[in-house]
Protein backbone atom coordinates (compact mmCIF):
# COMPACT_ATOMS: atom_id res chain seq x y z
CA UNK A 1 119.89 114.62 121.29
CA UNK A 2 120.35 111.13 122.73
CA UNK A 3 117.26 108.60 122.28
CA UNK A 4 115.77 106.63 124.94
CA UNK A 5 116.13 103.35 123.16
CA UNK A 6 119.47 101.33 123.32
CA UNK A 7 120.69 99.22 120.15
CA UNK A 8 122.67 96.52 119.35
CA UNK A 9 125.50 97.73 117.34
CA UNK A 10 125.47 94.74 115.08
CA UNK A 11 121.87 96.07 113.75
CA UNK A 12 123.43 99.21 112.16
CA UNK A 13 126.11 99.62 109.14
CA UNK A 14 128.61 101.32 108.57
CA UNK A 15 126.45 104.30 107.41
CA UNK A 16 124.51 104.22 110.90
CA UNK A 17 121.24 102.63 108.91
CA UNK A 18 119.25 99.55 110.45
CA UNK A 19 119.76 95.96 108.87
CA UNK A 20 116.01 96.32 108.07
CA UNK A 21 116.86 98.93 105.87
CA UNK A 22 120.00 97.44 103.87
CA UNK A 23 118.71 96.42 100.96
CA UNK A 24 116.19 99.44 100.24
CA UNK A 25 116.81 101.57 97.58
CA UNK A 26 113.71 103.76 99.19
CA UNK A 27 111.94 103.98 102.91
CA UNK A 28 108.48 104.88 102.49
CA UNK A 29 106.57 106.77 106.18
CA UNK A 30 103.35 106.51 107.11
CA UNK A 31 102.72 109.74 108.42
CA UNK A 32 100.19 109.76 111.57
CA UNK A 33 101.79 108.21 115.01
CA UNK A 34 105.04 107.44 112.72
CA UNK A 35 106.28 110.47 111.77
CA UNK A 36 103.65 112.52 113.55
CA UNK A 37 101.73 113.21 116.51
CA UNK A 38 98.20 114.50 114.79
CA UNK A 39 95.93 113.08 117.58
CA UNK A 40 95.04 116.39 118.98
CA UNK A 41 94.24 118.01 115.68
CA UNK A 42 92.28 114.64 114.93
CA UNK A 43 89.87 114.11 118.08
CA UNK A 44 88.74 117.93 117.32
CA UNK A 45 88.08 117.10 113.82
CA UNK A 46 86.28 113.67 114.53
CA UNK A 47 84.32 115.12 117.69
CA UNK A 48 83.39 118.24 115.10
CA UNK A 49 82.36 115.66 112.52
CA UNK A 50 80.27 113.57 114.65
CA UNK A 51 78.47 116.60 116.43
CA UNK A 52 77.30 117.89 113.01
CA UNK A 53 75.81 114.58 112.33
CA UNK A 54 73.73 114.42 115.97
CA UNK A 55 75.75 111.95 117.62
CA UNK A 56 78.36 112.52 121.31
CA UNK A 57 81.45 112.93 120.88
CA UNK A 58 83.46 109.80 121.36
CA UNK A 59 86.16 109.24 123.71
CA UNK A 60 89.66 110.11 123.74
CA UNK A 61 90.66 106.91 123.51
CA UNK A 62 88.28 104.90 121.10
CA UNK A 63 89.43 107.73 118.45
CA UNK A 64 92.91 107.38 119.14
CA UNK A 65 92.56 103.46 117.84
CA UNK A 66 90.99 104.96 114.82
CA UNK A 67 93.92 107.00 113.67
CA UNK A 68 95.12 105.80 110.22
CA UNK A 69 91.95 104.57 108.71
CA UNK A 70 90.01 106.60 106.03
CA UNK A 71 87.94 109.04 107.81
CA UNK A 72 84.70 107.53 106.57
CA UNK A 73 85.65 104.18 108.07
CA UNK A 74 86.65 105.64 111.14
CA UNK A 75 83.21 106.80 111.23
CA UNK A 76 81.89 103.52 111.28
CA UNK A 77 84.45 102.27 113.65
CA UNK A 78 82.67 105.17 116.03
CA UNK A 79 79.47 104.86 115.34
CA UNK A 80 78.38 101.74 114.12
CA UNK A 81 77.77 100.40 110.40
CA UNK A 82 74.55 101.89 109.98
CA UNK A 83 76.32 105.31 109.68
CA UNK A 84 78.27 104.04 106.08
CA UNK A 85 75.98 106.41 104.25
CA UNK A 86 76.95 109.33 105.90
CA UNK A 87 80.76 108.28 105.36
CA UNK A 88 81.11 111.16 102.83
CA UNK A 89 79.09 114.10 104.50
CA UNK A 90 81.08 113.31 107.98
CA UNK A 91 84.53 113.55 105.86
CA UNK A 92 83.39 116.96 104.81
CA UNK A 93 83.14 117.94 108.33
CA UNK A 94 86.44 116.39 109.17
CA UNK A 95 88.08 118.44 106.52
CA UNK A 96 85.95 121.70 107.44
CA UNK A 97 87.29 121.51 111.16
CA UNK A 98 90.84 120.13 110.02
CA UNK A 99 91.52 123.51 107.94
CA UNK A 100 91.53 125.20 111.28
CA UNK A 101 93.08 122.79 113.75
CA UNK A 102 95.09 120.24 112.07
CA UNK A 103 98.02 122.23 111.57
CA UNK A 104 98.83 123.53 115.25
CA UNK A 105 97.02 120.18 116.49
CA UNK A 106 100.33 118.42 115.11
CA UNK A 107 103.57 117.62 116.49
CA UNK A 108 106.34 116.36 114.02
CA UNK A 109 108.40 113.56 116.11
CA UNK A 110 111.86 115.15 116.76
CA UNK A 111 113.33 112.05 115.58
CA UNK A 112 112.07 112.57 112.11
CA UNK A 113 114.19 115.65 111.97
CA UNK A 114 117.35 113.40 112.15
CA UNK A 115 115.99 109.58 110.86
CA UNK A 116 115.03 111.41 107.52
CA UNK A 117 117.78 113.66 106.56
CA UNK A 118 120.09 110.86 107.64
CA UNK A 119 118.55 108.05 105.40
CA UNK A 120 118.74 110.84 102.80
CA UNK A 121 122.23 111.29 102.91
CA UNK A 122 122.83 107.96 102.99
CA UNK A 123 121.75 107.58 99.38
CA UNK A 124 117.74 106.41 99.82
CA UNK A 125 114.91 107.77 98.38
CA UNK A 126 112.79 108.89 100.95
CA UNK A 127 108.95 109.37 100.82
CA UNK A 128 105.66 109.53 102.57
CA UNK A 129 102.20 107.46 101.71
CA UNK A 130 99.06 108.48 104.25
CA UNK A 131 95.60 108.80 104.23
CA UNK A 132 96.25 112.42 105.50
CA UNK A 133 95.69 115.08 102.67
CA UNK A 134 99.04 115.46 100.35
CA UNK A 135 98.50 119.12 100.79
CA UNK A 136 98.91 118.91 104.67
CA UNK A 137 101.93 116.83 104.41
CA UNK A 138 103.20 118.84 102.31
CA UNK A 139 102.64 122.11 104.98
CA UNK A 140 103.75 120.70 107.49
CA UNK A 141 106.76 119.16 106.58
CA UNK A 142 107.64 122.36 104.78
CA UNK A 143 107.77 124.04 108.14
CA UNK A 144 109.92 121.13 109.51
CA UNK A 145 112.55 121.90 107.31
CA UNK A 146 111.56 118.55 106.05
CA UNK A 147 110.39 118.60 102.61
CA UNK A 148 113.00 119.02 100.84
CA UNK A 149 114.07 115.49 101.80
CA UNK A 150 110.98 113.88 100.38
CA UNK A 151 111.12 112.64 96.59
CA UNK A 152 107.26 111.48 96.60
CA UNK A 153 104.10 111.81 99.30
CA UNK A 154 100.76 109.80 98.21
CA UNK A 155 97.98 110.86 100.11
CA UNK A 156 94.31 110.37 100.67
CA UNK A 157 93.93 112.55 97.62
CA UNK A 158 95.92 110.17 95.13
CA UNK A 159 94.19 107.24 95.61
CA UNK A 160 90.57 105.96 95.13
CA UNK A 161 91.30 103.31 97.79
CA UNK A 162 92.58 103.76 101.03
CA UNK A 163 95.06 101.61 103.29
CA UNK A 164 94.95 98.55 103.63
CA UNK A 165 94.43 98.40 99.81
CA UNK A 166 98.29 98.71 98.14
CA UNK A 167 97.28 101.28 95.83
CA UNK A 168 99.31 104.23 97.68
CA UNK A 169 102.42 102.25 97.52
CA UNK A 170 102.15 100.95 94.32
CA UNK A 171 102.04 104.77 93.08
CA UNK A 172 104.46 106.03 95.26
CA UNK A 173 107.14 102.92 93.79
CA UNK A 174 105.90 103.54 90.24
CA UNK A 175 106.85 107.47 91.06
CA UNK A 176 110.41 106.48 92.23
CA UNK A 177 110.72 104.23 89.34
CA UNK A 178 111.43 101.35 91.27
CA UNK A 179 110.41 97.65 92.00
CA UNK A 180 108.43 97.40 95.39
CA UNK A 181 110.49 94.79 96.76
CA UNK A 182 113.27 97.54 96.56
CA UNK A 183 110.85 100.13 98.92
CA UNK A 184 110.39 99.41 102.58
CA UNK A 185 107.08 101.08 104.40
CA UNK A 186 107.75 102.07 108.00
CA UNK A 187 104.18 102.41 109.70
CA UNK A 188 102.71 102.23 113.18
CA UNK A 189 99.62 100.07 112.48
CA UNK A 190 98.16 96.99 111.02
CA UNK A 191 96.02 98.85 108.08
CA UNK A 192 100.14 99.93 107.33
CA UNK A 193 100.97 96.53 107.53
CA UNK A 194 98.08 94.87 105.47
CA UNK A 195 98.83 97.58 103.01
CA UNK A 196 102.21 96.37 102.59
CA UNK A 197 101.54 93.04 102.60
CA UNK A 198 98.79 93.60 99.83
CA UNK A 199 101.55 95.23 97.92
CA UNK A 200 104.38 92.65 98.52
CA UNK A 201 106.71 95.23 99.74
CA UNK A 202 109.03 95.14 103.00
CA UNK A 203 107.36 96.63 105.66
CA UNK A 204 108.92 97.74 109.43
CA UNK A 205 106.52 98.30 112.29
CA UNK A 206 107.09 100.86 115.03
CA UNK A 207 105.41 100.65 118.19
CA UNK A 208 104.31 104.64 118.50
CA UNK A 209 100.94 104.38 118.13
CA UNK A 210 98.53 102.49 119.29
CA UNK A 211 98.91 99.00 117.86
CA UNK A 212 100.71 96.25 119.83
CA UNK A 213 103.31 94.09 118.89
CA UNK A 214 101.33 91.40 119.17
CA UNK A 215 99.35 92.62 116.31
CA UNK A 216 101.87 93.14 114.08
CA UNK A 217 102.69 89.06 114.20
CA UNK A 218 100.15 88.64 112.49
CA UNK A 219 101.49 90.10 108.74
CA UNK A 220 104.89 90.08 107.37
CA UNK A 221 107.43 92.42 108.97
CA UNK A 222 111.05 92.90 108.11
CA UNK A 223 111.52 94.36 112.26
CA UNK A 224 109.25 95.54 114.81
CA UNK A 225 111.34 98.71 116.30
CA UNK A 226 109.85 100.93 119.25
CA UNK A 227 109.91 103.74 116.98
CA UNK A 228 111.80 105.61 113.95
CA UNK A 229 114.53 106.77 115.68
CA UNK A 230 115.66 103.05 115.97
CA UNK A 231 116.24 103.29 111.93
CA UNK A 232 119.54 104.67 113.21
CA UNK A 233 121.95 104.46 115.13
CA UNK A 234 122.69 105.84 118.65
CA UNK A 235 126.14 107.30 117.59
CA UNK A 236 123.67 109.75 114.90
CA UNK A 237 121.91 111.17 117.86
């Protein structure tokens, strides 16, 4: 498979691994729009929610920009602030319709299937940290062929708070028994990168989801790369 995106050779080592990535002893994915494609699995889950609670369904769109927060602030970013207190109830919706869809309303980028096993093999530790469910990761990188790859996932389930609080890194680190400065988070948006930044780790942006470069100059970032499969090198593909 050959990528889309062309490379300066002088970014990549001798190993076929981005300079961003040279001094990691670990690469840490966000999962939605970074590893994933989840948005059709998440507009049915957020419409579902928002129907149970009396309210339209939202556009396409406007949801799309809420992919990566925690649900119940996604809510909020829907609906307004006056709908905090129902934060909870609406997740339980979310999670009612997402047993059903989420699975087949998710598309695992192709790259993944060659940037992870390749970083593996290369001698990094290799993880996820999402707001997604562990559980779900877990599924659906299993039928990727994927999981075995992974030595830690943190999600929504492992943390009492939620990107951009640190808290998912910090345990994922502590779990690899290593220093943060030693991880590097590749995400797609800013809650990734204030997450990062809250946690003083390296952190890579990818442009495949919704947030704009121009966002991401805002916070700390080691590279802004269209997407994962710039992590390495064309020769890989």
């Amino acid at each position: 498979m050959k990528r889309n995106v062309s490379a300066d050779d002088a970014l990549y080592g001798d190993n076929g691994v981005h300079t961003s990535l040279w001094d990691a002893k670990a690469v840490l994915f966000d999962f939605d729009f970074t590893l994933a494609d989840s948005s059709v699995g998440i507009i049915a889950c957020i419409n579902y929610g928002l129907t149970k609670l009396g309210l339209p369904e939202a556009p396409d769109d406007k949801i799309m920009k809420t992919i990566g927060l925690y649900i119940p602030e996604a809510l909020v970013a829907l609906a307004g602030e006056e709908y905090c207190p129902k934060g909870q109830e609406f997740f339980g919706y979310f999670t009612e319709k997402a047993d059903e869809v989420m699975a087949d309303g998710t598309d695992i980028f192709p790259a993944a299937e060659t940037v992870i096993p390749t970083l593996a093999d290369c001698g990094l530790s290799v993880g996820i940290v999402s707001t997604k469910y562990r559980y779900r990761i877990e599924s659906m990188m299993e039928d990727a062929g994927l999981l075995g790859y992974l030595d830690v996932i943190i999600g929504g389930e492992d943390v009492t708070r939620h990107k951009p609080a640190p808290d998912g890194l910090l345990i994922a680190s502590e779990k690899l028994a290593l220093d943060v400065e030693d991880c590097v988070y590749v995400g797609d948006s800013h809650v990734d990168a204030g997450a990062a930044q809250s946690a003083g780790m390296p952190f890579v942006a990818v442009l495949s989801g919704t947030t704009t470069a121009r966002t991401f100059e805002s916070y700390p970032s080691t590279a802004v790369l269209p997407s994962i499969d710039s992590l390495v090198a064309n020769e890989i593909w």
